[in-house]
C-alpha atoms as a PDB file:
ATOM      1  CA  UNK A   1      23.009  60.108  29.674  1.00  0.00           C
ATOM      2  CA  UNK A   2      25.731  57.450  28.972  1.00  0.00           C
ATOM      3  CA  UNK A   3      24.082  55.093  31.414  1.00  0.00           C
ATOM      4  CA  UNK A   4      20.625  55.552  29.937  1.00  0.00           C
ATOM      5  CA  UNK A   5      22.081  54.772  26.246  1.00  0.00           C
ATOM      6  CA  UNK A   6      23.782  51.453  27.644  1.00  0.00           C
ATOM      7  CA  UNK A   7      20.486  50.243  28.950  1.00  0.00           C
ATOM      8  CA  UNK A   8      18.329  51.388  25.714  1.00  0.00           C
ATOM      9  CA  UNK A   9      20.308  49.714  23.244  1.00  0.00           C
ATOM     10  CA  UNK A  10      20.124  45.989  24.615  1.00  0.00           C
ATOM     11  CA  UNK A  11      16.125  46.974  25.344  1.00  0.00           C
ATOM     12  CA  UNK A  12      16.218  47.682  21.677  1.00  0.00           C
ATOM     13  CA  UNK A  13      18.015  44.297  20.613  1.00  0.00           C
ATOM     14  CA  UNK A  14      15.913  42.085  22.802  1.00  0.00           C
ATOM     15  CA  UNK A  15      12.540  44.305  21.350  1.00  0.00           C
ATOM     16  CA  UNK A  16      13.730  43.757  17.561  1.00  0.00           C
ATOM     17  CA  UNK A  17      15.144  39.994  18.473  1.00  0.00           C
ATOM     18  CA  UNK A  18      11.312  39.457  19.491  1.00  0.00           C
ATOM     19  CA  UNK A  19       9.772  40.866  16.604  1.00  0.00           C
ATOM     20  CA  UNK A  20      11.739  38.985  14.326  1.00  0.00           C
ATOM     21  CA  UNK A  21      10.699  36.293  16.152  1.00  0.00           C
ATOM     22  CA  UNK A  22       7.643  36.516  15.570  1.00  0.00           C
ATOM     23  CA  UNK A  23       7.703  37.744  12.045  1.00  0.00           C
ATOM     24  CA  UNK A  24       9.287  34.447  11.632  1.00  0.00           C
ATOM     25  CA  UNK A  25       6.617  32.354  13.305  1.00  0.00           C
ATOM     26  CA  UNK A  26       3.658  34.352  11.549  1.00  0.00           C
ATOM     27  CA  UNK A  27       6.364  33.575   8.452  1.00  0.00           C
ATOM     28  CA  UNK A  28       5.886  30.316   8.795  1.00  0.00           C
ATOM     29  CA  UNK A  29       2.368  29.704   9.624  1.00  0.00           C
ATOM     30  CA  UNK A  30       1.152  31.341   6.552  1.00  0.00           C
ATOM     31  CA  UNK A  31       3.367  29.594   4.514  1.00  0.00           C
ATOM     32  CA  UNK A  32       1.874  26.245   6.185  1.00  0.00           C
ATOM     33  CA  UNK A  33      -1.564  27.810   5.695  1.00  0.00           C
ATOM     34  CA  UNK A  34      -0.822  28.995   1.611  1.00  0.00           C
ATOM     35  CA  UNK A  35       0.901  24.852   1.120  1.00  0.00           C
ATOM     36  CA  UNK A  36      -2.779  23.585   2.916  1.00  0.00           C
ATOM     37  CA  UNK A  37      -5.152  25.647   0.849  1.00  0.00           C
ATOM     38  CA  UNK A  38      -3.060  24.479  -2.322  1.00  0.00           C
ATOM     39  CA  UNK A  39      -3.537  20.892  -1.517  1.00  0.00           C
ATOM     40  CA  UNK A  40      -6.975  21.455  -0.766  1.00  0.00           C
ATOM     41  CA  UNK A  41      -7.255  23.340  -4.143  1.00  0.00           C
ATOM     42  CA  UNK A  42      -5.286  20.157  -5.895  1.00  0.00           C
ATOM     43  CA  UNK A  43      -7.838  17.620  -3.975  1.00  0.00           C
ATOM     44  CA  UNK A  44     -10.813  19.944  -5.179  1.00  0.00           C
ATOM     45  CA  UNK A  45      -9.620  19.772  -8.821  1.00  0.00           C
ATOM     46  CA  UNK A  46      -9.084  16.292  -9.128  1.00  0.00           C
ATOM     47  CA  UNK A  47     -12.534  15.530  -7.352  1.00  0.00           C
ATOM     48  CA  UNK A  48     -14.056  17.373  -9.729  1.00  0.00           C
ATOM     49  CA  UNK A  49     -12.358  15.539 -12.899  1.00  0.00           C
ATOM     50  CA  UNK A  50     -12.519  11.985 -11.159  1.00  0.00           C
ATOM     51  CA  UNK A  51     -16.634  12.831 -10.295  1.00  0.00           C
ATOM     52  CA  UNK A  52     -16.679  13.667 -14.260  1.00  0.00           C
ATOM     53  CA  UNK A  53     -14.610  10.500 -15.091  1.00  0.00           C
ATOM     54  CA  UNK A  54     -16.871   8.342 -13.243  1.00  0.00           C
ATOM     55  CA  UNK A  55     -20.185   9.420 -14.873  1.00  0.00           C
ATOM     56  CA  UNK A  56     -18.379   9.301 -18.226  1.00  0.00           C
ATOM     57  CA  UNK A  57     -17.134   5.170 -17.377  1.00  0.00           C
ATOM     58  CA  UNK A  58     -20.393   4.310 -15.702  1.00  0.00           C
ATOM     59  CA  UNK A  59     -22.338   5.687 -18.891  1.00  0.00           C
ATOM     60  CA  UNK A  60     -20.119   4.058 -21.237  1.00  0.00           C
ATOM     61  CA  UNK A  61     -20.302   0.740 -19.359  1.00  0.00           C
ATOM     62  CA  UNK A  62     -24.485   1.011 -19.544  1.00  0.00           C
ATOM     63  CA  UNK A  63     -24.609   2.214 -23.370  1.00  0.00           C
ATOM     64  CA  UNK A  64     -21.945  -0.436 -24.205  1.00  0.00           C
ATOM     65  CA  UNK A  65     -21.842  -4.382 -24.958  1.00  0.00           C
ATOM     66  CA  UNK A  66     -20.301  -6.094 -21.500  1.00  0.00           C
ATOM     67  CA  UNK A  67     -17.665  -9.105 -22.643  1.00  0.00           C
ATOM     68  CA  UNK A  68     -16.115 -11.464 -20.670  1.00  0.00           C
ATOM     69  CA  UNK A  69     -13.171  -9.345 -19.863  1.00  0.00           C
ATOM     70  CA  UNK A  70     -14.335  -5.911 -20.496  1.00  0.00           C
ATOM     71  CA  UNK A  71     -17.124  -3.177 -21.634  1.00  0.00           C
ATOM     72  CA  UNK A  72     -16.325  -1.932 -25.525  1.00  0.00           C
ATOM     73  CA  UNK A  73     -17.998   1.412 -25.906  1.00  0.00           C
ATOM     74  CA  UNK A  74     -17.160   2.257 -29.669  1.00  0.00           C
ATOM     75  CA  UNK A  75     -13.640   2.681 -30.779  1.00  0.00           C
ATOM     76  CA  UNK A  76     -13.029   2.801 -26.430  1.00  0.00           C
ATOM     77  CA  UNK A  77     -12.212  -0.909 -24.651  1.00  0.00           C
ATOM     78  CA  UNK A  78     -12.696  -0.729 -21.209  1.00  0.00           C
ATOM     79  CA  UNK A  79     -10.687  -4.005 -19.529  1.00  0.00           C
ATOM     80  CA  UNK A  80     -12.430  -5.084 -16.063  1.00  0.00           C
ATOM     81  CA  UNK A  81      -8.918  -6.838 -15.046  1.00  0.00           C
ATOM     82  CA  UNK A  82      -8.034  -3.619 -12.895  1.00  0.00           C
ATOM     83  CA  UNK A  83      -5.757  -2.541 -16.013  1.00  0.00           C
ATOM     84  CA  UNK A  84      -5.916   1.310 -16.339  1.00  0.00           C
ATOM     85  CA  UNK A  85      -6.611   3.426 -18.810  1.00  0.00           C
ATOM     86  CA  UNK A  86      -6.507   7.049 -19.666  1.00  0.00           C
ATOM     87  CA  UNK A  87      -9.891   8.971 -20.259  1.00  0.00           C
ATOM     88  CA  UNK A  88     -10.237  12.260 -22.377  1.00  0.00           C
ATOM     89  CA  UNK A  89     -10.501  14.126 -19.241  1.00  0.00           C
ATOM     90  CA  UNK A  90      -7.132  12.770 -18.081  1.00  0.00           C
ATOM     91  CA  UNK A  91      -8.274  10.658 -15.330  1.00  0.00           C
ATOM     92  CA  UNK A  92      -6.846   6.975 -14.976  1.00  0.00           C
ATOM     93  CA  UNK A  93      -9.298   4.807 -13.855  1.00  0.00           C
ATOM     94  CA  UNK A  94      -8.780   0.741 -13.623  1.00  0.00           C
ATOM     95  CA  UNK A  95     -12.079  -1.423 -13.514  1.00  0.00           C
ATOM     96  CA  UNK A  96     -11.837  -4.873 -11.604  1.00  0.00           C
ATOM     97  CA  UNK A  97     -14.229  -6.783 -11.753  1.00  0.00           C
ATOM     98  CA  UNK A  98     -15.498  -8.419  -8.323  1.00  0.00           C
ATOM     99  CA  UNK A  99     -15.864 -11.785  -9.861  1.00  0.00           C
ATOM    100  CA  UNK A 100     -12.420 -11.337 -10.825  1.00  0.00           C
ATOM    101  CA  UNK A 101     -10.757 -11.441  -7.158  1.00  0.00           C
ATOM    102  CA  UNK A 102     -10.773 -14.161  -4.254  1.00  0.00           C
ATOM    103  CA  UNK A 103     -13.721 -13.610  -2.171  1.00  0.00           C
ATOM    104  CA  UNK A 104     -13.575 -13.955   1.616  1.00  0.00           C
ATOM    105  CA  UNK A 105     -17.565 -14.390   1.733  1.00  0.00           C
ATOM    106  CA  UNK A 106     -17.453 -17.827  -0.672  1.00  0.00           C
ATOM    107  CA  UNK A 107     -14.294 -18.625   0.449  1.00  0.00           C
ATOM    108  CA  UNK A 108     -11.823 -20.912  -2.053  1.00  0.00           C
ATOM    109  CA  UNK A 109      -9.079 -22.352   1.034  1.00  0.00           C
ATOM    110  CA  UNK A 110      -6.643 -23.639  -1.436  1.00  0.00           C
ATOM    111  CA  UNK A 111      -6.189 -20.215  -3.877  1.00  0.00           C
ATOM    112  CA  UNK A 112      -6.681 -18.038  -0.364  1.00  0.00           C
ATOM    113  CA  UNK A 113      -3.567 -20.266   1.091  1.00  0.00           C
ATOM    114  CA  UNK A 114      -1.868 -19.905  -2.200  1.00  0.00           C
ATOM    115  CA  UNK A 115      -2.047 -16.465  -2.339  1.00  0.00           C
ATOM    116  CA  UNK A 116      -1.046 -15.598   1.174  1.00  0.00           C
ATOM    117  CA  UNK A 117       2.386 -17.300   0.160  1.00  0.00           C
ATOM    118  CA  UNK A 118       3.151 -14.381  -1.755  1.00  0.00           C
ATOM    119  CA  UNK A 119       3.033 -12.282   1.397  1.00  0.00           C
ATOM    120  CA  UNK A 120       4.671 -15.011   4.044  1.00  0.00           C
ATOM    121  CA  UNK A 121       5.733 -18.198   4.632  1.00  0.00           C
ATOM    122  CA  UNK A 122       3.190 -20.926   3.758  1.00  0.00           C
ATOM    123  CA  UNK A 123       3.160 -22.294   7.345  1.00  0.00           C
ATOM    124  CA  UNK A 124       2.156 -18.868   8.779  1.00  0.00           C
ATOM    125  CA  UNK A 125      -0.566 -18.489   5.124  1.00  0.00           C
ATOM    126  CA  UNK A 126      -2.095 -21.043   6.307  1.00  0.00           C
ATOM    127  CA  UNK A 127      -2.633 -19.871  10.111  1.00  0.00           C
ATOM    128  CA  UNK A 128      -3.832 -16.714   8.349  1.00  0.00           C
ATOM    129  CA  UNK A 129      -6.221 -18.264   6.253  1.00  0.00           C
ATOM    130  CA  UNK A 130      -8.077 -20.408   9.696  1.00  0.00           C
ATOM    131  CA  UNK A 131      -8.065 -17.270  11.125  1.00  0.00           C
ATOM    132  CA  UNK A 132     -10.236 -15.384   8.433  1.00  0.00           C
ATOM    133  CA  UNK A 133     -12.407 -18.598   8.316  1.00  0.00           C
ATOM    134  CA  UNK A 134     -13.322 -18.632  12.337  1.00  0.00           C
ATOM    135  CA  UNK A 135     -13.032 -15.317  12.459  1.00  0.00           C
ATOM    136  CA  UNK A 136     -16.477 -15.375  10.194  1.00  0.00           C
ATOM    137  CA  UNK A 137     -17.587 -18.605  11.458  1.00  0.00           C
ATOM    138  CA  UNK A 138     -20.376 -19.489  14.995  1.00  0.00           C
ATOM    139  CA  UNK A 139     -19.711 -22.953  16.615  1.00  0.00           C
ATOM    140  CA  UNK A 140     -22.524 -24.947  17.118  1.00  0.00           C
ATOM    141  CA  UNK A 141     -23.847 -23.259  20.481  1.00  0.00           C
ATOM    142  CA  UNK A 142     -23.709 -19.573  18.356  1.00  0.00           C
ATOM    143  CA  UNK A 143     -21.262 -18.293  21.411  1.00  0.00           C
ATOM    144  CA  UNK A 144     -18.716 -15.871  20.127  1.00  0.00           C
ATOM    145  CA  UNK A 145     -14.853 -17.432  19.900  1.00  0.00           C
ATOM    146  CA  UNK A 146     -12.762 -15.298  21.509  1.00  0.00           C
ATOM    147  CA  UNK A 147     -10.680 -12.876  19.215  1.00  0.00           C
ATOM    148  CA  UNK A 148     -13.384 -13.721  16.355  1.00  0.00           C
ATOM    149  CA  UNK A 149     -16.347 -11.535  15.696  1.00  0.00           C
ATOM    150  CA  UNK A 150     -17.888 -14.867  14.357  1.00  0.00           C
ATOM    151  CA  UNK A 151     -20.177 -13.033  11.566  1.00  0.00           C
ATOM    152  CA  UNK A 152     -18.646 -11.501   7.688  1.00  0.00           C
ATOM    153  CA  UNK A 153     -16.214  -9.031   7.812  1.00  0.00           C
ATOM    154  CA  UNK A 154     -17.741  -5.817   7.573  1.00  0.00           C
ATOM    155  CA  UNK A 155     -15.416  -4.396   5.590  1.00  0.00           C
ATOM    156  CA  UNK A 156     -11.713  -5.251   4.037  1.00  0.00           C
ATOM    157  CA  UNK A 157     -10.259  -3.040   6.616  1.00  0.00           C
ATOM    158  CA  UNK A 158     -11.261  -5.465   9.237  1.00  0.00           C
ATOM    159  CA  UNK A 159      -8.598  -8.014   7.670  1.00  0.00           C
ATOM    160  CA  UNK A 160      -6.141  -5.944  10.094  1.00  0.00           C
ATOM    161  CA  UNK A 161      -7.830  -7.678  13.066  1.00  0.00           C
ATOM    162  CA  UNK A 162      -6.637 -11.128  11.691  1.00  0.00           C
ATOM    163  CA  UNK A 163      -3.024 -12.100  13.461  1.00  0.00           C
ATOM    164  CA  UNK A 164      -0.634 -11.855  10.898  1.00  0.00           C
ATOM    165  CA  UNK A 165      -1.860  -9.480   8.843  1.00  0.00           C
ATOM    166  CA  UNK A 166       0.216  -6.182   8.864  1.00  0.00           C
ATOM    167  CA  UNK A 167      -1.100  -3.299   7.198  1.00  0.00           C
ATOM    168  CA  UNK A 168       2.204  -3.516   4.942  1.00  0.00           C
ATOM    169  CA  UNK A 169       0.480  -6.860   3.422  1.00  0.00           C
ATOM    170  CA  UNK A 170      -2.777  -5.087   3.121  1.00  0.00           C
ATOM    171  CA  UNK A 171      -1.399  -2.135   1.439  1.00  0.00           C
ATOM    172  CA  UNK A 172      -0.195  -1.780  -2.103  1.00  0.00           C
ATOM    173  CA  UNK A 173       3.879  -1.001  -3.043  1.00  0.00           C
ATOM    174  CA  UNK A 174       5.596  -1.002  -5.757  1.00  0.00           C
ATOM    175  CA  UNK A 175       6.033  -5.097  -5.841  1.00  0.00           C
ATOM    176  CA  UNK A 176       2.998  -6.163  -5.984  1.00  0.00           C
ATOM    177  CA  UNK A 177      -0.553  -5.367  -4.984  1.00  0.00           C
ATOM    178  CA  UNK A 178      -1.806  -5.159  -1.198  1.00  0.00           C
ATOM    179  CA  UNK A 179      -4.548  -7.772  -0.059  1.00  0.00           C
ATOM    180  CA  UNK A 180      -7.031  -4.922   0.026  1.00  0.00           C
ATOM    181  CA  UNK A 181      -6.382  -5.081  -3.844  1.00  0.00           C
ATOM    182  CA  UNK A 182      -6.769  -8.689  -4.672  1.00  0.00           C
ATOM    183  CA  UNK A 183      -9.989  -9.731  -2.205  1.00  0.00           C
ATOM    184  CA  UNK A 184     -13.470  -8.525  -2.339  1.00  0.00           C
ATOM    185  CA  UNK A 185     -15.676  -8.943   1.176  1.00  0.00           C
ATOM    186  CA  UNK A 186     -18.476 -10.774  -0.965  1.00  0.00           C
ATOM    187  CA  UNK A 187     -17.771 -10.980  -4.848  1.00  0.00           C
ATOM    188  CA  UNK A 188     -19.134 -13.851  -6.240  1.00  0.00           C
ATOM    189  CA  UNK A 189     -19.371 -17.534  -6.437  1.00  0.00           C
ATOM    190  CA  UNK A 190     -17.903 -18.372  -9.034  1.00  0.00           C
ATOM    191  CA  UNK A 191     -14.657 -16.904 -10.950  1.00  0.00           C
ATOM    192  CA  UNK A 192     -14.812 -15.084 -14.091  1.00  0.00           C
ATOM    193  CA  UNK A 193     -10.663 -15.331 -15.569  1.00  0.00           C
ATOM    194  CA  UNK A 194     -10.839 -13.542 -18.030  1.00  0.00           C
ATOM    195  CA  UNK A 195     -10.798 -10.384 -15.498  1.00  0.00           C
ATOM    196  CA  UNK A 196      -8.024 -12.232 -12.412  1.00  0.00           C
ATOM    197  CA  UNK A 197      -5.482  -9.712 -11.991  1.00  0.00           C
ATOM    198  CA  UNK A 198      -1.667 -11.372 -12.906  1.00  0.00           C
ATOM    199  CA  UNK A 199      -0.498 -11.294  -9.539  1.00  0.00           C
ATOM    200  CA  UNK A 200      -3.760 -13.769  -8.843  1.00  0.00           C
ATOM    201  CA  UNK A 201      -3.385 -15.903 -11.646  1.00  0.00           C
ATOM    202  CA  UNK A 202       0.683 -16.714 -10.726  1.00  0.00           C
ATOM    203  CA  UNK A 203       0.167 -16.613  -7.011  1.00  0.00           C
ATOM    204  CA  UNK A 204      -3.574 -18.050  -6.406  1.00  0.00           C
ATOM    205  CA  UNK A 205      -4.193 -20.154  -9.265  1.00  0.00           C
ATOM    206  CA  UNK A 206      -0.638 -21.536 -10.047  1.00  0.00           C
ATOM    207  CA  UNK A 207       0.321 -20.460 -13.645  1.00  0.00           C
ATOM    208  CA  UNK A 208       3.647 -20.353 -14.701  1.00  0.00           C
ATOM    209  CA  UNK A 209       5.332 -17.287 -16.629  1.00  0.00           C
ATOM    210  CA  UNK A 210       4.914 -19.217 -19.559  1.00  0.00           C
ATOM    211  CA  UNK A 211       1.032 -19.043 -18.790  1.00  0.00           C
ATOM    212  CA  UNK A 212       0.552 -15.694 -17.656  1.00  0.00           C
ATOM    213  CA  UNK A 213       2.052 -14.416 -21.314  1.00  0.00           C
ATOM    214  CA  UNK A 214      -0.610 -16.348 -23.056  1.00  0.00           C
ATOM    215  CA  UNK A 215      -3.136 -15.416 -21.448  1.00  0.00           C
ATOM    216  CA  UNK A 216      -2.021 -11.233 -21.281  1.00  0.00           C
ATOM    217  CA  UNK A 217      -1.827 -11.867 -25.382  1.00  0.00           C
ATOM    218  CA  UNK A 218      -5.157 -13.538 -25.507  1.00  0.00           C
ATOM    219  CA  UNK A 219      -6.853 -10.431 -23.177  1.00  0.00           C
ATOM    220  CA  UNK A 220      -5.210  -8.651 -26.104  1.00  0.00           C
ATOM    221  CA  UNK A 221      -6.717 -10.243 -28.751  1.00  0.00           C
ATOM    222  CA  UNK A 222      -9.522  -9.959 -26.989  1.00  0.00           C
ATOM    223  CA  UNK A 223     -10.205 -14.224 -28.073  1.00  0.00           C
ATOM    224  CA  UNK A 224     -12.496 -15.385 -24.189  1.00  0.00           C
ATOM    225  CA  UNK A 225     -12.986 -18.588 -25.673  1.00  0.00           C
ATOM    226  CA  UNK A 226      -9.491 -19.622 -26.376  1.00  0.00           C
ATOM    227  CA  UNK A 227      -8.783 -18.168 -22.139  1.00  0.00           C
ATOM    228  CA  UNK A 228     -11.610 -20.270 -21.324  1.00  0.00           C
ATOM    229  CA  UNK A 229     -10.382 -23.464 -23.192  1.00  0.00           C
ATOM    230  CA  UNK A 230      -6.870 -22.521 -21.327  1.00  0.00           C
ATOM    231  CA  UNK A 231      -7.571 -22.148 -18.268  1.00  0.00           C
ATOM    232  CA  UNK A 232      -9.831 -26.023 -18.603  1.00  0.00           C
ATOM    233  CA  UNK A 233      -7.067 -27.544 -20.119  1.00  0.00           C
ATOM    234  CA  UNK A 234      -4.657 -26.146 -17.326  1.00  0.00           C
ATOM    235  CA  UNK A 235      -7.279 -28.159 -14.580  1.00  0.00           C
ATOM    236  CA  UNK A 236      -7.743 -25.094 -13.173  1.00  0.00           C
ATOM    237  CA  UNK A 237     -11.714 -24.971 -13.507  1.00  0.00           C
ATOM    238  CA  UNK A 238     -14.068 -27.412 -14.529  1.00  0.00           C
ATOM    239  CA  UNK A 239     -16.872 -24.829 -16.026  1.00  0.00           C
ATOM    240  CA  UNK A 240     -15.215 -23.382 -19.523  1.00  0.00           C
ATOM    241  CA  UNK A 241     -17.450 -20.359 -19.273  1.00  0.00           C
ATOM    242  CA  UNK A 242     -16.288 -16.894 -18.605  1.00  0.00           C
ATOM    243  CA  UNK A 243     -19.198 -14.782 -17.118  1.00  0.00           C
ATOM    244  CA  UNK A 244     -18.948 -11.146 -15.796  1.00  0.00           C
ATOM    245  CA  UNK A 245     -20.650  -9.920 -12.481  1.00  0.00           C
ATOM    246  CA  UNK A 246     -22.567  -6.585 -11.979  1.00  0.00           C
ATOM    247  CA  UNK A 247     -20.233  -5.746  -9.536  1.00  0.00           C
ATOM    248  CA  UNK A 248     -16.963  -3.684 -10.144  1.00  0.00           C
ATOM    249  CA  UNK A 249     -13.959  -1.835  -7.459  1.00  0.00           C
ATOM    250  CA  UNK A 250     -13.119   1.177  -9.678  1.00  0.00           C
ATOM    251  CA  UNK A 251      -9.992   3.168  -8.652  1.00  0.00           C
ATOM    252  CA  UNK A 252      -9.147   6.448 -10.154  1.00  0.00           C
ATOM    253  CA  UNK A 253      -6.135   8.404 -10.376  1.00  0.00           C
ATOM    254  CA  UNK A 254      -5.285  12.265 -11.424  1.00  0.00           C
ATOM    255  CA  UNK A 255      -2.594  14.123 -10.645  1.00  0.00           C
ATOM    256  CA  UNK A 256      -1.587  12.074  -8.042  1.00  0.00           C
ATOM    257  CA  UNK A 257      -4.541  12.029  -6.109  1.00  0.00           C
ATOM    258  CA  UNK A 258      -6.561   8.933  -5.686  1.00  0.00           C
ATOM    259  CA  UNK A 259      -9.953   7.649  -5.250  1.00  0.00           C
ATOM    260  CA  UNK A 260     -11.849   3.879  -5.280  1.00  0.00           C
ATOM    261  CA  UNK A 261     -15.356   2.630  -5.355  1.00  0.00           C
ATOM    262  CA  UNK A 262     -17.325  -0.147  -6.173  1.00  0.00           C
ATOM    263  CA  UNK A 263     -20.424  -0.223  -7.752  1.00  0.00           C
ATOM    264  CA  UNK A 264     -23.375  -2.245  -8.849  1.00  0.00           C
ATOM    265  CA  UNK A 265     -23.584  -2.037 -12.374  1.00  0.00           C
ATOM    266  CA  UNK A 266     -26.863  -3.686 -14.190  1.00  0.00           C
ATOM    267  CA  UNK A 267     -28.299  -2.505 -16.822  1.00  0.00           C
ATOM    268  CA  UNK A 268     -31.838  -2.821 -15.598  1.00  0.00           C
ATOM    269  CA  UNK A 269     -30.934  -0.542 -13.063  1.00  0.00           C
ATOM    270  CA  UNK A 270     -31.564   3.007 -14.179  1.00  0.00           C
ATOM    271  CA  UNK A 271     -28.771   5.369 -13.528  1.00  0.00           C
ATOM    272  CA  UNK A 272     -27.059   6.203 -11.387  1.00  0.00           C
ATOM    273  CA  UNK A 273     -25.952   2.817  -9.607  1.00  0.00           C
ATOM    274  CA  UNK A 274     -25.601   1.691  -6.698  1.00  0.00           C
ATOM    275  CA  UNK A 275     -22.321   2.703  -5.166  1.00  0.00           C
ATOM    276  CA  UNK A 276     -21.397   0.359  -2.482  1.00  0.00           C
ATOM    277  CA  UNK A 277     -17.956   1.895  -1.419  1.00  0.00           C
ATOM    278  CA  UNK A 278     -16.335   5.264  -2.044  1.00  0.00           C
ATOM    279  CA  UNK A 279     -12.991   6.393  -0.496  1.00  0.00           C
ATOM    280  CA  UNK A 280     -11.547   9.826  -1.331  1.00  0.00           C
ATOM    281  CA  UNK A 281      -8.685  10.624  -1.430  1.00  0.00           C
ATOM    282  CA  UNK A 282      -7.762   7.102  -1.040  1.00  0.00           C
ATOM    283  CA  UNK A 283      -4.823   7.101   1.415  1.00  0.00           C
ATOM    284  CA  UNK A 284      -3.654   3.875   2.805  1.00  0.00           C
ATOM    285  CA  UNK A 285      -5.314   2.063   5.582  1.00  0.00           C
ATOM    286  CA  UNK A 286      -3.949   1.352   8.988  1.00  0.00           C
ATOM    287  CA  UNK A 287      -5.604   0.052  12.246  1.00  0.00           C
ATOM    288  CA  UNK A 288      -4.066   1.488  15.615  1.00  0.00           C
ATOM    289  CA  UNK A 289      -5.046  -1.530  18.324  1.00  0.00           C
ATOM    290  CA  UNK A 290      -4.749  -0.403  21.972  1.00  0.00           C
ATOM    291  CA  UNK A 291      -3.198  -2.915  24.120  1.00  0.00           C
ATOM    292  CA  UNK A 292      -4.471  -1.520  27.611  1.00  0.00           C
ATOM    293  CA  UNK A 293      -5.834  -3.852  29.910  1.00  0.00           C
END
């Protein structure tokens, strides 16, 4: 009887070990399982308050009178500089105007160069900057380059293809914005300043500290005219004018959960406009490039 005890009570430890075990694993999993259906819960709420935000900007931006450097809706001003701003709903959103950034489509060399300084050295900027230009461009028997795709980018992702370019440059942190913030694939011709994001205006166009603190105080003031004048004097442009696109990057923020667009907005379009780009949530990009033969 003695024996039979001995053997029962290690059976009995192992058997309880292994149910503990596994009450710990099961433990576990739901615990994983309750944190993922919260964060899907958290993503559902803020999709539903950004999808509100949006139809509540891209109303106000119809039904109000478009300035150089903004939409004002009422007693609400709605800056197209990528500044944000709180909506009743508690969504941050930040309108940037396309004409507003350095397009890769009508391509400026000497602010692309200038800019790329602020990532790198200005010897490797400018290897950067050749590449992005073959990297769109045929030679003169239309054969493909190798390493170039030799047509537009297809999207701002694509940047990541370009040697140099780390995704830590195309990203945003807490210094300063990524590329994928400060270049539009197409945007437009010409260059509307009253809506160039700071970090452009220092590290694309030139202006000093000095500068950039006039120019935040005349956004303020909400005086185009006197930018316009400014930004002439300063031999930066030779047309004074300051004229808004129909094309905006929105990016909105709740709760910590992000989302970005861009849309074209004309008000002989009816509603709702044509959304060119949507990303939700809006997690940093990356490109993984195998290296197998």
């Amino acid at each position: 009887m003695s024996k039979q005890q001995g053997v029962v009570l290690p059976l009995a430890l192992i058997v309880i070990t292994i149910m503990v075990t596994m009450a710990s694993i099961l433990l576990v999993r739901s615990n994983a399982e309750i944190d993922e259906a919260a964060l899907v819960q958290e993503q559902w709420q803020a999709r539903l308050k950004i999808n509100d935000a949006e139809q509540e900007l891209l109303l106000s931006m119809f039904a109000g009178e478009q300035l150089p450097g903004g939409y004002n809706v009422g007693d609400l001003f709605i800056p197209t500089d990528g500044t944000f701003i709180k909506l009743k709903n508690g969504v941050e959103v930040a309108v940037q105007d396309l004409a507003g950034l350095l397009s890769l489509h009508y391509l400026r060399r000497a602010e692309l160069v200038k800019l790329f300084t602020g990532y790198t050295d200005e010897q490797q900027a400018t290897e950067i900057v050749n590449h992005i230009v073959r990297w769109q461009r045929q030679d003169a028997d239309g054969e493909a380059l190798p390493l170039e795709r030799n047509a537009p980018f297809r999207s701002l992702d694509e940047l990541m293809l370009i040697p140099g370019i780390t995704p830590e440059m195309f990203n945003d942190n807490e210094q300063r914005p990524g590329l994928r913030s400060v270049l539009a694939l197409s945007g437009s011709s010409f260059v509307n300043f009253a809506t160039v994001p700071d970090f452009l205006l220092v590290h694309a166009f030139g202006l000093t500290d000095s500068d950039l603190s006039r120019v935040t105080s005349l956004k303020e003031r909400r005086r185009w005219d006197d930018i316009s004048t400014m930004i002439f004097d300063l031999g930066i442009a030779v047309d004074q004018s300051l004229i808004p696109s129909s094309r905006y990057r929105v990016l909105y923020q709740y709760k910590g959960v992000t989302a970005r667009a861009e849309y074209q907005v004309r008000t002989t379009i009816p509603l709702p406009p044509r959304k060119r780009l949507w990303y939700f949530p809006d997690h940093e990009r990356h490109f993984l490039i195998s290296t197998a033969e």
